[in-house]
Every structure is written in structure tokens, then in C-alpha cells.
PDB file of N, CA and C in Angstrom:
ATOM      1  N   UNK A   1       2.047 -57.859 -54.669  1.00  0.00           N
ATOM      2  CA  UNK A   1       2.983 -56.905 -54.124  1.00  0.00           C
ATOM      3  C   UNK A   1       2.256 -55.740 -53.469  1.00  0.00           C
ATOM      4  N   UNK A   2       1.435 -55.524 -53.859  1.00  0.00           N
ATOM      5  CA  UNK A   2       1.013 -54.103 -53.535  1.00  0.00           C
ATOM      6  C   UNK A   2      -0.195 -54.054 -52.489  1.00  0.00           C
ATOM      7  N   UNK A   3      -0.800 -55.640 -52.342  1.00  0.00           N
ATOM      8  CA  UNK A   3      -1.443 -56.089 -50.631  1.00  0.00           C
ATOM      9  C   UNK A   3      -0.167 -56.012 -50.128  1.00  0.00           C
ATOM     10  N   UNK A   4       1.007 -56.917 -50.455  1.00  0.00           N
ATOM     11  CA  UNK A   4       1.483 -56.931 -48.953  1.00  0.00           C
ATOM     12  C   UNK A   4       2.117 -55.666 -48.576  1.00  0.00           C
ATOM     13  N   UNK A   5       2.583 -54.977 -49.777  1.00  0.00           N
ATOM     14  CA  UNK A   5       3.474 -53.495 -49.243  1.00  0.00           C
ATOM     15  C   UNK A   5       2.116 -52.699 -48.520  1.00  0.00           C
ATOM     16  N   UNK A   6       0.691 -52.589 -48.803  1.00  0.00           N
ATOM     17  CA  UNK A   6       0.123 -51.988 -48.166  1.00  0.00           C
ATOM     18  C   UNK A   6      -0.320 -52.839 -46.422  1.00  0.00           C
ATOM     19  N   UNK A   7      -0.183 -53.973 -46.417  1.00  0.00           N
ATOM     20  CA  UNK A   7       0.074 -54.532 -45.464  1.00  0.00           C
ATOM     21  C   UNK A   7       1.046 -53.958 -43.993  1.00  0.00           C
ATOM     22  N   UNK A   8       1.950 -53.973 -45.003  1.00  0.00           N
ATOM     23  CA  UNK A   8       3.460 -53.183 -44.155  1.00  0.00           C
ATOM     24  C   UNK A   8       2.682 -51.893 -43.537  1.00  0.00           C
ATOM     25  N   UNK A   9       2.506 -51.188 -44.556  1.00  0.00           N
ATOM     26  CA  UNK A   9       1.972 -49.786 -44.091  1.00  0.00           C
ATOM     27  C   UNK A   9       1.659 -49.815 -43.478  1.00  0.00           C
ATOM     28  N   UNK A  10       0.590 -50.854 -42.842  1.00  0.00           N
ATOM     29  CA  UNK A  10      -0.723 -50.229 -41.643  1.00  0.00           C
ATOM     30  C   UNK A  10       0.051 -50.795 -40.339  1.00  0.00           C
ATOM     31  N   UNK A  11       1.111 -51.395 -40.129  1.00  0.00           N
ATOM     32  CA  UNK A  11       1.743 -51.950 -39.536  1.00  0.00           C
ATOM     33  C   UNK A  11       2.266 -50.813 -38.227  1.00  0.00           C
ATOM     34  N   UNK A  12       2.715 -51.574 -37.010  1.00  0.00           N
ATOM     35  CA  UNK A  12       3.013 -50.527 -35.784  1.00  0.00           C
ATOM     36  C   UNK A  12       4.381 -50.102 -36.135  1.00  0.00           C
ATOM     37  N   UNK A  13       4.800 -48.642 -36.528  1.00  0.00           N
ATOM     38  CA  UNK A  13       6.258 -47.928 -36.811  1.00  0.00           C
ATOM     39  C   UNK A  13       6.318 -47.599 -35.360  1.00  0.00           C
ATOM     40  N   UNK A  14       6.183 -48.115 -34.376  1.00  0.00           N
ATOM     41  CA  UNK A  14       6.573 -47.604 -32.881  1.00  0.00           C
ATOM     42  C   UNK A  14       5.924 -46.612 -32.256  1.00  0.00           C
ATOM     43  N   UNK A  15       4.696 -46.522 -32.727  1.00  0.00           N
ATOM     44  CA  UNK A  15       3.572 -45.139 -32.615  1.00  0.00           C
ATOM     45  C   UNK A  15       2.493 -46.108 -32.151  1.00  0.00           C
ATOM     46  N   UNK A  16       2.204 -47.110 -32.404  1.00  0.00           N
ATOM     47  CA  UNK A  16       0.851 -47.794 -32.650  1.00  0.00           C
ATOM     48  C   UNK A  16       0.965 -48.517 -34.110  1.00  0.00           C
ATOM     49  N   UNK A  17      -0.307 -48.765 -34.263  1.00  0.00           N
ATOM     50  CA  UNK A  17      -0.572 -49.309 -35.511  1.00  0.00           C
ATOM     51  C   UNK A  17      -0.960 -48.231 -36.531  1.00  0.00           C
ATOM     52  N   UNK A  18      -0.315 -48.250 -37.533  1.00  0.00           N
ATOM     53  CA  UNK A  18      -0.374 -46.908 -38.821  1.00  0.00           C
ATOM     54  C   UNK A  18      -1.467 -47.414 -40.025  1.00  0.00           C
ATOM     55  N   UNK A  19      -2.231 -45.702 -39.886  1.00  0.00           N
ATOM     56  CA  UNK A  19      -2.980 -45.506 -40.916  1.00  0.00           C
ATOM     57  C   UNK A  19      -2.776 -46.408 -42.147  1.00  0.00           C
ATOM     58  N   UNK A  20      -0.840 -46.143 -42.446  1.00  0.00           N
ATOM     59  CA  UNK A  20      -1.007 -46.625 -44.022  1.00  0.00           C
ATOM     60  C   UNK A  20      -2.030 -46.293 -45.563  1.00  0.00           C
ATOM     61  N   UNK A  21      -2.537 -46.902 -45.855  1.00  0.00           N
ATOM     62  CA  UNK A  21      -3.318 -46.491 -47.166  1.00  0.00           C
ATOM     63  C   UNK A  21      -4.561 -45.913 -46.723  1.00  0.00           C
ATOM     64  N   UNK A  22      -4.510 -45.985 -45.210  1.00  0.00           N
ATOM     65  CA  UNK A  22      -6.277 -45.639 -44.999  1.00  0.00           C
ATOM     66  C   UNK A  22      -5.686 -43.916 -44.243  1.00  0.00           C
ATOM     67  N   UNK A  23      -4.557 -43.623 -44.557  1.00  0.00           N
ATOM     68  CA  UNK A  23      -4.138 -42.218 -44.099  1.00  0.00           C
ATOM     69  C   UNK A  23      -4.963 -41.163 -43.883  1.00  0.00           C
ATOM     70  N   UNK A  24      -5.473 -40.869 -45.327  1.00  0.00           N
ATOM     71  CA  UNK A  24      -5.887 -39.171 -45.900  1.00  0.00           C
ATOM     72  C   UNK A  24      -7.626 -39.792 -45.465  1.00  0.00           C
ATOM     73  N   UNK A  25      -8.005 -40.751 -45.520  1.00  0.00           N
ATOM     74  CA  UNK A  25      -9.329 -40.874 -44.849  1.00  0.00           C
ATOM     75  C   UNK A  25      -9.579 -40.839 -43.362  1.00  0.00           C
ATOM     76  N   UNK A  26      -8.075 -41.065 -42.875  1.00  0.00           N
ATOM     77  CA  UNK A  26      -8.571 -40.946 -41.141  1.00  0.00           C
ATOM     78  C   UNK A  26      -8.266 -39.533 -41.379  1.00  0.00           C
ATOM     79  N   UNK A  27      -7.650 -38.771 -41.605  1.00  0.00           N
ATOM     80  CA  UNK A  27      -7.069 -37.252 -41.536  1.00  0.00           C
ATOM     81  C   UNK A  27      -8.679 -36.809 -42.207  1.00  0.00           C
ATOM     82  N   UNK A  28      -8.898 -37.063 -43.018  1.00  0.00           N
ATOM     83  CA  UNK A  28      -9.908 -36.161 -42.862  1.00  0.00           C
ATOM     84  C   UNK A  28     -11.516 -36.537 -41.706  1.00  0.00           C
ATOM     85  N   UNK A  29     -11.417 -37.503 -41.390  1.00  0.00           N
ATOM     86  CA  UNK A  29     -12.477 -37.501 -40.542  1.00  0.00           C
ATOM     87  C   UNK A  29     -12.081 -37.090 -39.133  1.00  0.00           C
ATOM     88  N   UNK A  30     -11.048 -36.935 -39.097  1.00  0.00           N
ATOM     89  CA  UNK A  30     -10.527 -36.666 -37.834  1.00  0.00           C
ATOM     90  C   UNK A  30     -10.610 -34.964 -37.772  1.00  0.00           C
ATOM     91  N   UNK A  31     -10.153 -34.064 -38.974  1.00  0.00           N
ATOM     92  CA  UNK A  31     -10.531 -32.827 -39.078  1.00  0.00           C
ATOM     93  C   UNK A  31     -12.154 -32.291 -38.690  1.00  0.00           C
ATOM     94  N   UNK A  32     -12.880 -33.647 -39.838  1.00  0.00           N
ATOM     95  CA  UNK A  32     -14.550 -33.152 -39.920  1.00  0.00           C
ATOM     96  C   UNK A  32     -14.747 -33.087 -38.604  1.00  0.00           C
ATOM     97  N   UNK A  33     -14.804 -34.015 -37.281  1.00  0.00           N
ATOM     98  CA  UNK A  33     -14.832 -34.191 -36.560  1.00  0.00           C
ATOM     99  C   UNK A  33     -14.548 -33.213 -35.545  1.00  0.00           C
ATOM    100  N   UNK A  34     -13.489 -32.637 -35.813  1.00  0.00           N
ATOM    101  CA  UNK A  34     -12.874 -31.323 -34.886  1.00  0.00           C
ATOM    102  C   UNK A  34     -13.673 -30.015 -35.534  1.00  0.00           C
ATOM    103  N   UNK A  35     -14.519 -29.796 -36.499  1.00  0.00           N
ATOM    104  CA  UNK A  35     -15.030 -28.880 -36.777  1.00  0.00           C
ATOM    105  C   UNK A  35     -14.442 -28.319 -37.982  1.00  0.00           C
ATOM    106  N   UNK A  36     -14.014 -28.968 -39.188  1.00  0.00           N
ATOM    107  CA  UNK A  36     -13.147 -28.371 -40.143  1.00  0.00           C
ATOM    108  C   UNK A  36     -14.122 -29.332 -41.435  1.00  0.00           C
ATOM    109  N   UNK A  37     -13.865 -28.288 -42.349  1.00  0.00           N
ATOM    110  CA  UNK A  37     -14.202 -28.528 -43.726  1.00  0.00           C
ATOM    111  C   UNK A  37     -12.900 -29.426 -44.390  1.00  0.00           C
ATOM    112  N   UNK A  38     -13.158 -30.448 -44.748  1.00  0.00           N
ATOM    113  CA  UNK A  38     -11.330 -31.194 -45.481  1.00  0.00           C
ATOM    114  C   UNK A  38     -12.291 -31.966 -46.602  1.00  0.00           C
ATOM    115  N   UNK A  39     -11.238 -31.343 -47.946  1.00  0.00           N
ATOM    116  CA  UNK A  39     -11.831 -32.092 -48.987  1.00  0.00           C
ATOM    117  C   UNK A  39     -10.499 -32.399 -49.862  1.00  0.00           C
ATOM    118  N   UNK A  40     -10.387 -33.586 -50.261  1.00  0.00           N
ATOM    119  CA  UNK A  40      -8.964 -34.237 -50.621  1.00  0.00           C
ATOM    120  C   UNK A  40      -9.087 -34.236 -52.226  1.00  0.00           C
ATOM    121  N   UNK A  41      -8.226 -34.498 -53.089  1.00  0.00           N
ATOM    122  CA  UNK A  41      -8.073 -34.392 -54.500  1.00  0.00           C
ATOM    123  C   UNK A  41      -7.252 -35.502 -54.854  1.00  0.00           C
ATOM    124  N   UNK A  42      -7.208 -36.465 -55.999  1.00  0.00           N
ATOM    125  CA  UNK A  42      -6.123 -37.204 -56.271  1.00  0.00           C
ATOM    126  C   UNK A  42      -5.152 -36.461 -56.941  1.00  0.00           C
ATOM    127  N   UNK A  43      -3.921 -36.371 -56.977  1.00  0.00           N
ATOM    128  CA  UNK A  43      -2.321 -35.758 -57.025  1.00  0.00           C
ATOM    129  C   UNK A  43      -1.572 -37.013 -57.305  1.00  0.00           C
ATOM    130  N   UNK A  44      -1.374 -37.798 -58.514  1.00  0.00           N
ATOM    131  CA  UNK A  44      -0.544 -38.583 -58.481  1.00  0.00           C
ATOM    132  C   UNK A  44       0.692 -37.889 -58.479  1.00  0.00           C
ATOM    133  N   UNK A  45       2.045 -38.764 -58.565  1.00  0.00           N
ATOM    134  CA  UNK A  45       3.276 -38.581 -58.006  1.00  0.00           C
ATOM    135  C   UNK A  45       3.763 -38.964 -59.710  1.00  0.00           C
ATOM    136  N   UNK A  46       4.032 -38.618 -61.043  1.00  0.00           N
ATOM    137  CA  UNK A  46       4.423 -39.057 -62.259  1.00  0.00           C
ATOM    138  C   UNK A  46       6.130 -38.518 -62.174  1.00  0.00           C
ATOM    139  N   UNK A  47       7.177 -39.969 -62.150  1.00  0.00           N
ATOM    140  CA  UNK A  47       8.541 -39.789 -62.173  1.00  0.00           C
ATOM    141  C   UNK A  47       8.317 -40.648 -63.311  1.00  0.00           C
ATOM    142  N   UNK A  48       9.537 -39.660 -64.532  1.00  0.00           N
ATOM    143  CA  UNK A  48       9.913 -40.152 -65.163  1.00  0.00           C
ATOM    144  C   UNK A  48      11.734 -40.429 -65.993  1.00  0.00           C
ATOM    145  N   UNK A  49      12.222 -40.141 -66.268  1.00  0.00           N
ATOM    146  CA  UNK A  49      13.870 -40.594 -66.559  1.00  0.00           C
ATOM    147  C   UNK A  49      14.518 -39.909 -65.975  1.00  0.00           C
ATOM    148  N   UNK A  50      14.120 -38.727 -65.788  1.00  0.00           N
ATOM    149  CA  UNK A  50      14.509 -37.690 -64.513  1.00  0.00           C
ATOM    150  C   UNK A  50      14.800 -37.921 -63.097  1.00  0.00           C
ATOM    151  N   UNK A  51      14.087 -38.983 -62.612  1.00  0.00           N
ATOM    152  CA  UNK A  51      13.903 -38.996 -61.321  1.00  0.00           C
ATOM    153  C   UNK A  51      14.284 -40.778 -61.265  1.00  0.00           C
ATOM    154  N   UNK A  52      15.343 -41.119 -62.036  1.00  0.00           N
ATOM    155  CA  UNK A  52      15.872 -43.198 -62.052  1.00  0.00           C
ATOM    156  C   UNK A  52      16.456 -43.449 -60.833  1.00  0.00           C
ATOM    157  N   UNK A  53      17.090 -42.332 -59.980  1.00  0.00           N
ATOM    158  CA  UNK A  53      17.096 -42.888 -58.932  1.00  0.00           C
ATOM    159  C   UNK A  53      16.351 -43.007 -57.689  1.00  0.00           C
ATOM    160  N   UNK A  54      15.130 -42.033 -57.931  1.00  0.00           N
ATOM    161  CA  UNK A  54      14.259 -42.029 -56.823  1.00  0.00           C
ATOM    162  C   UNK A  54      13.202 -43.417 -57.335  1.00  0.00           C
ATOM    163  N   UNK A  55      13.161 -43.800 -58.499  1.00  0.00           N
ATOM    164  CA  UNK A  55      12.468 -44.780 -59.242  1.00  0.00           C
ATOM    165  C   UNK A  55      13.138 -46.208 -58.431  1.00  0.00           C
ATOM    166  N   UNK A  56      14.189 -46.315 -58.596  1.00  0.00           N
ATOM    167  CA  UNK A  56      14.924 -47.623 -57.790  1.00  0.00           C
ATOM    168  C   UNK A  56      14.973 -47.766 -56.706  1.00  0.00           C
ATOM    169  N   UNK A  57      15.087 -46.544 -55.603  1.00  0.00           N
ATOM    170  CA  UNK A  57      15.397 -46.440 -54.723  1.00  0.00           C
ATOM    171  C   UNK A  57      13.915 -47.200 -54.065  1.00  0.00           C
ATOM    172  N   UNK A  58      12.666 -46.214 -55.037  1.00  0.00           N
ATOM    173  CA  UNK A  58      11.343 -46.622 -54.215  1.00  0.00           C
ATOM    174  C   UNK A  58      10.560 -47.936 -54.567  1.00  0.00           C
ATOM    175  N   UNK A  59      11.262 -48.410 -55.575  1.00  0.00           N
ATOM    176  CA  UNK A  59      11.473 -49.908 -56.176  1.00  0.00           C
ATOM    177  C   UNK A  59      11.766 -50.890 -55.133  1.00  0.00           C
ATOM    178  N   UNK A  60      13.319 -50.535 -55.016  1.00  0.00           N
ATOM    179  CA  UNK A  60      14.129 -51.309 -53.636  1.00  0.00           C
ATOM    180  C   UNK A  60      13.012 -51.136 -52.141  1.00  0.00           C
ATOM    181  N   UNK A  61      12.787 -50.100 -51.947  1.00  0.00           N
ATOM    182  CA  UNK A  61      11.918 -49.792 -50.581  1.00  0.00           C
ATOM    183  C   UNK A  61      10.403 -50.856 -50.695  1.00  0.00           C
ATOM    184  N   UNK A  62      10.301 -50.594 -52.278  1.00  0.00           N
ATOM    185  CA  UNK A  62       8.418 -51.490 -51.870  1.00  0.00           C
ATOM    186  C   UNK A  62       8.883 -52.857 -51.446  1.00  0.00           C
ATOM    187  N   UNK A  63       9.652 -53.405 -52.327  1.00  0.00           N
ATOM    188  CA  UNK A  63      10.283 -54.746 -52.460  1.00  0.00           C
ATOM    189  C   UNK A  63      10.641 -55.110 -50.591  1.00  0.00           C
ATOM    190  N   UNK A  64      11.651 -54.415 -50.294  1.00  0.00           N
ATOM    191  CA  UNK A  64      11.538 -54.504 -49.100  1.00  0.00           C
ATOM    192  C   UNK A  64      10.640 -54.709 -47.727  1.00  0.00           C
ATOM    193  N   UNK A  65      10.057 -53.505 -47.880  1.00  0.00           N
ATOM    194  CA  UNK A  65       8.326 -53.770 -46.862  1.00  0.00           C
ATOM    195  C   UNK A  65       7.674 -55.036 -47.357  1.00  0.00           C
ATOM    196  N   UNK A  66       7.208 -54.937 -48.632  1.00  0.00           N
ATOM    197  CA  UNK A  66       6.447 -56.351 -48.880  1.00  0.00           C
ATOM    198  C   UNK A  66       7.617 -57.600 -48.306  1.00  0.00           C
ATOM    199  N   UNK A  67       8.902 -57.763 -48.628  1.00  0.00           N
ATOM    200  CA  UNK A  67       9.528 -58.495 -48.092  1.00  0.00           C
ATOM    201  C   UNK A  67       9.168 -58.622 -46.867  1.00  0.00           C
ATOM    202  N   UNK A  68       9.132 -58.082 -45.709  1.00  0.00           N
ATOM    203  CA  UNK A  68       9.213 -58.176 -44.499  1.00  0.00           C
ATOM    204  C   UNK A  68       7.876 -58.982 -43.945  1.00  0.00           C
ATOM    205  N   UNK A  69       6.896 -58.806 -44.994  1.00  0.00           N
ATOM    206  CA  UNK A  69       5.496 -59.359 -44.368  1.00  0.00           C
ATOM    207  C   UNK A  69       5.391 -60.854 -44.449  1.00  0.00           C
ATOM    208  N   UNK A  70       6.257 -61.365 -45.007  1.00  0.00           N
ATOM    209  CA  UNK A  70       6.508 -62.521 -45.565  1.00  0.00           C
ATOM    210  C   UNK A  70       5.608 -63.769 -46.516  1.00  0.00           C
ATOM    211  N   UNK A  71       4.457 -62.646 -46.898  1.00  0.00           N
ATOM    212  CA  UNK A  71       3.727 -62.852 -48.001  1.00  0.00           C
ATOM    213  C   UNK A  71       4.478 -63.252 -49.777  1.00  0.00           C
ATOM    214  N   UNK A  72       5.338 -62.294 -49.607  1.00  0.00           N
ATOM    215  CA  UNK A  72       5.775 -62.805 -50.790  1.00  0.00           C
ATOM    216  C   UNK A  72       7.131 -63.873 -51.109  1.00  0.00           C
ATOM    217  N   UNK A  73       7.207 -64.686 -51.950  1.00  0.00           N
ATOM    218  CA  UNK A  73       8.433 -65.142 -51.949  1.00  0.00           C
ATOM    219  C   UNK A  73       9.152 -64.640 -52.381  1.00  0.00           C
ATOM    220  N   UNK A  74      11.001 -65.143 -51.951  1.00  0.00           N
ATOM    221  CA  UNK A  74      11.809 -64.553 -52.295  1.00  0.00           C
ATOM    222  C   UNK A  74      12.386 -64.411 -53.889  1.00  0.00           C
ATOM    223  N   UNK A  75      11.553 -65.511 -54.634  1.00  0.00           N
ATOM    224  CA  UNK A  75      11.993 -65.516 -56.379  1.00  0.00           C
ATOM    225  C   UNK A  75      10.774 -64.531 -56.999  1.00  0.00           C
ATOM    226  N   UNK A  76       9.679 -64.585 -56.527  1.00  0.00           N
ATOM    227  CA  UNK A  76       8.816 -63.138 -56.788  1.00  0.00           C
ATOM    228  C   UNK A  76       8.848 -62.086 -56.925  1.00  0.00           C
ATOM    229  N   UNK A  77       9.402 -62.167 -55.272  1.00  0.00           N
ATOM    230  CA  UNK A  77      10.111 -60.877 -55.097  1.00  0.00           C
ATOM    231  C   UNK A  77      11.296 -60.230 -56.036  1.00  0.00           C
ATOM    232  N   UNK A  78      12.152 -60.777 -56.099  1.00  0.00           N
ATOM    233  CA  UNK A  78      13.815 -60.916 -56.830  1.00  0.00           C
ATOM    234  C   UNK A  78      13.311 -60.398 -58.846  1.00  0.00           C
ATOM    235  N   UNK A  79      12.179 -61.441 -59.114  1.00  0.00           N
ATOM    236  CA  UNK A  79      11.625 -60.780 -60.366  1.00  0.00           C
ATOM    237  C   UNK A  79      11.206 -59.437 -60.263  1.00  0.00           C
ATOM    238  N   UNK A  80       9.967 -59.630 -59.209  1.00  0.00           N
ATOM    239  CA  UNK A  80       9.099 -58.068 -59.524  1.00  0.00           C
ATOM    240  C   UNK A  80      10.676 -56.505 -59.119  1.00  0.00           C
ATOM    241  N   UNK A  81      11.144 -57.177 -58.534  1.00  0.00           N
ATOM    242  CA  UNK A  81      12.123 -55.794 -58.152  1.00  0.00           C
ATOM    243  C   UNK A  81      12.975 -55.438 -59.662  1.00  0.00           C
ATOM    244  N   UNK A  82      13.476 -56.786 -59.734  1.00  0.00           N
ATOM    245  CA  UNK A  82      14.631 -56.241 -61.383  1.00  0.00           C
ATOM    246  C   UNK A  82      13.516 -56.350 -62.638  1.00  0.00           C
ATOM    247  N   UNK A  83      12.241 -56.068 -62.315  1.00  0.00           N
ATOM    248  CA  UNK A  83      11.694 -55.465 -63.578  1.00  0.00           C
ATOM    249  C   UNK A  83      11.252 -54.267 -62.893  1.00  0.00           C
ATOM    250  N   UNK A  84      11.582 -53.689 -61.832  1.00  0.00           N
ATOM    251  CA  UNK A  84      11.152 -52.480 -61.549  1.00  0.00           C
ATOM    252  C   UNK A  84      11.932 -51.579 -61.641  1.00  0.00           C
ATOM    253  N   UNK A  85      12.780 -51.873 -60.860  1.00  0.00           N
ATOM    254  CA  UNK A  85      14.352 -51.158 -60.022  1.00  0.00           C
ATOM    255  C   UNK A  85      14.779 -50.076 -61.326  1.00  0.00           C
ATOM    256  N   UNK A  86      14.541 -51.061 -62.719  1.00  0.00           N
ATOM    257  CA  UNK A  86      15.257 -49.962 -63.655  1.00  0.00           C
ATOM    258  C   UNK A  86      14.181 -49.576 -64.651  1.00  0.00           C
ATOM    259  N   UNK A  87      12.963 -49.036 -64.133  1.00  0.00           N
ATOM    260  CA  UNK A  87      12.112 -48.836 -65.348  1.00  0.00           C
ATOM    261  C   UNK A  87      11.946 -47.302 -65.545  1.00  0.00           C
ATOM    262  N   UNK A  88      11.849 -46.580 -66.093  1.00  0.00           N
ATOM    263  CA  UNK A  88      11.735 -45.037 -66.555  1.00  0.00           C
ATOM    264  C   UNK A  88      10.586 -44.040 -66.555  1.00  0.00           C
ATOM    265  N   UNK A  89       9.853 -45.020 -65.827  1.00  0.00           N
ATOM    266  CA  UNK A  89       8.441 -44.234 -65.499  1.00  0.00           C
ATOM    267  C   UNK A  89       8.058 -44.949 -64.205  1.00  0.00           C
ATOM    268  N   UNK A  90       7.159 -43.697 -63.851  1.00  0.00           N
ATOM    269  CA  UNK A  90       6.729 -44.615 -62.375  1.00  0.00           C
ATOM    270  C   UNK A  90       5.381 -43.269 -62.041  1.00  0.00           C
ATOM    271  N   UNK A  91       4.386 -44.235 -61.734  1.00  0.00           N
ATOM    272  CA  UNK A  91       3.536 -42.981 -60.755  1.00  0.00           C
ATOM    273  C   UNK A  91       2.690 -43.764 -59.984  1.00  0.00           C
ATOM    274  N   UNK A  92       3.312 -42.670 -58.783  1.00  0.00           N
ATOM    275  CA  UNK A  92       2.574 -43.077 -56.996  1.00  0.00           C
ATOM    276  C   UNK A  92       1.094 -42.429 -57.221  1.00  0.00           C
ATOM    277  N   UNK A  93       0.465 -43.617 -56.672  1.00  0.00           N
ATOM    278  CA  UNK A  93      -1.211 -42.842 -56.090  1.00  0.00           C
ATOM    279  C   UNK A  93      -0.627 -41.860 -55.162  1.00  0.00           C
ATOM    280  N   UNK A  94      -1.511 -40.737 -54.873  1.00  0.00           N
ATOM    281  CA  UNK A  94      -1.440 -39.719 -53.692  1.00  0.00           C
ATOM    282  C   UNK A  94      -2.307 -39.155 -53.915  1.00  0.00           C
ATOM    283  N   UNK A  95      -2.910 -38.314 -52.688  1.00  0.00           N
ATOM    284  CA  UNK A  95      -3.964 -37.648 -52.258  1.00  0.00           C
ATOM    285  C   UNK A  95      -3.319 -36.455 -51.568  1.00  0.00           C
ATOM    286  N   UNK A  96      -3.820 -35.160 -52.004  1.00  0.00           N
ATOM    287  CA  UNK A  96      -3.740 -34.307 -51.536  1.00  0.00           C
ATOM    288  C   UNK A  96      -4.821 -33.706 -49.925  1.00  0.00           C
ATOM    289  N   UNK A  97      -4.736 -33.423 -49.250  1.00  0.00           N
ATOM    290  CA  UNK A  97      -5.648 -32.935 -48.448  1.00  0.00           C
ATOM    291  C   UNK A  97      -5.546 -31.590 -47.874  1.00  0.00           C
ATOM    292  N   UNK A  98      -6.743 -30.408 -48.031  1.00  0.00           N
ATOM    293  CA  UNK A  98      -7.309 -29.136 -47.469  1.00  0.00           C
ATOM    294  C   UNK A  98      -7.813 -29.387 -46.380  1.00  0.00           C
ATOM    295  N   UNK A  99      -7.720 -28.946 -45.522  1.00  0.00           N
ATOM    296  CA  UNK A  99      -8.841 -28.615 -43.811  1.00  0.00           C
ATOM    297  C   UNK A  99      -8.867 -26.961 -43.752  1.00  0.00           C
ATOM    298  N   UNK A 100      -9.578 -26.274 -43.365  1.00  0.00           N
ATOM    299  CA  UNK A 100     -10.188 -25.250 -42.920  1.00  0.00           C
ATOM    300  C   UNK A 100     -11.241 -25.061 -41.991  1.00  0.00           C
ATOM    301  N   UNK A 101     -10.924 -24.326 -40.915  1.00  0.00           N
ATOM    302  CA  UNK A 101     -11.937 -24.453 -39.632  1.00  0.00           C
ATOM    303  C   UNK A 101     -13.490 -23.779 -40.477  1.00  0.00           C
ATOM    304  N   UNK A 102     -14.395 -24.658 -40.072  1.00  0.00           N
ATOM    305  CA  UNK A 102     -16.160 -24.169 -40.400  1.00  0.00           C
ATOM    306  C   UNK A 102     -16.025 -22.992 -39.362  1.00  0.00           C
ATOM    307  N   UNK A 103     -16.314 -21.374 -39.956  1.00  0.00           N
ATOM    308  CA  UNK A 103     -16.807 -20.735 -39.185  1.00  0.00           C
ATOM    309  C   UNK A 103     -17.945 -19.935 -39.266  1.00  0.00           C
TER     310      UNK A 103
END
């Protein structure tokens, strides 16, 4: 699941072809590059019973993208979602990122 949803990601949203998981590494070389100091931190994303519908919602959404790549099957799929959709914890990788011009 989580090749093909990152699959999706890097995929063209009508811009080109998207960063996706390789995001906060082009952003920051793209800063260094322009003359800026950027140093990133991991920031996970921890939802827990508080947040069941942003939990399903982003359940339903992975399920989806990976759907679309057509890597996964549809009884895979159909499992990994209804053991997700309603679970009470959840935490997203994320990266925070700083830039500041070198002067």
C-alpha cells in the first residue's frame, strides 16, 4: 500500500510530475541552491480518537490513490481499508522545513 500510494504521489496533478515523498528534499535543495540555509526536522502527524474522522477520511483517500495505480487489488484493497477506516490511532510521517537567506 504505501509503494503504490507513494507512487500516486509523484504522479502529474496537472502541474507536471509531483515531488510526492521526495517533496521536503527537493524544497530544500532548491532553497540551498538559491542561497538559503534550510534544515528540516521530523514532525509526525499523531491522530488519535479525537480526530476518527480525519482517520477514515485519510484511510478512504490512501486506499483510493493506491487504488488508482492499479497495483493493488481490489480484495486487498477492500481488507487493508476496513482495517483502517475505523482504527483510533494513526500517525503521518512529516517533515517540517526552515529556509533563511545566508547573509
Amino acid at each position: 500500500m504505501r509503494a503504490a500510494f507513494n507512487l500516486h504521489q509523484g504522479t502529474d496533478k496537472g502541474f507536471g510530475k509531483a515531488a510526492g515523498p521526495r517533496a521536503t528534499g527537493v524544497l530544500v535543495d532548491g532553497f540551498r541552491k538559491d542561497g538559503y540555509r534550510a534544515s528540516t526536522g521530523t514532525s509526525p502527524w499523531v491522530l488519535d480518537e479525537a480526530h476518527a474522522v480525519l482517520i477514515e477520511q485519510l484511510a478512504i483517500g490512501i486506499a483510493a490513490a493506491a487504488g488508482e495505480t492499479g497495483r493493488i487489488g481490489e480484495f486487498e484493497l477492500a481488507g487493508w481499508l476496513a482495517a483502517r477506516r475505523l482504527g483510533a490511532r494513526c500517525t503521518v510521517g512529516h517533515q517540517d522545513l526552515f529556509a533563511v537567506p545566508i547573509s
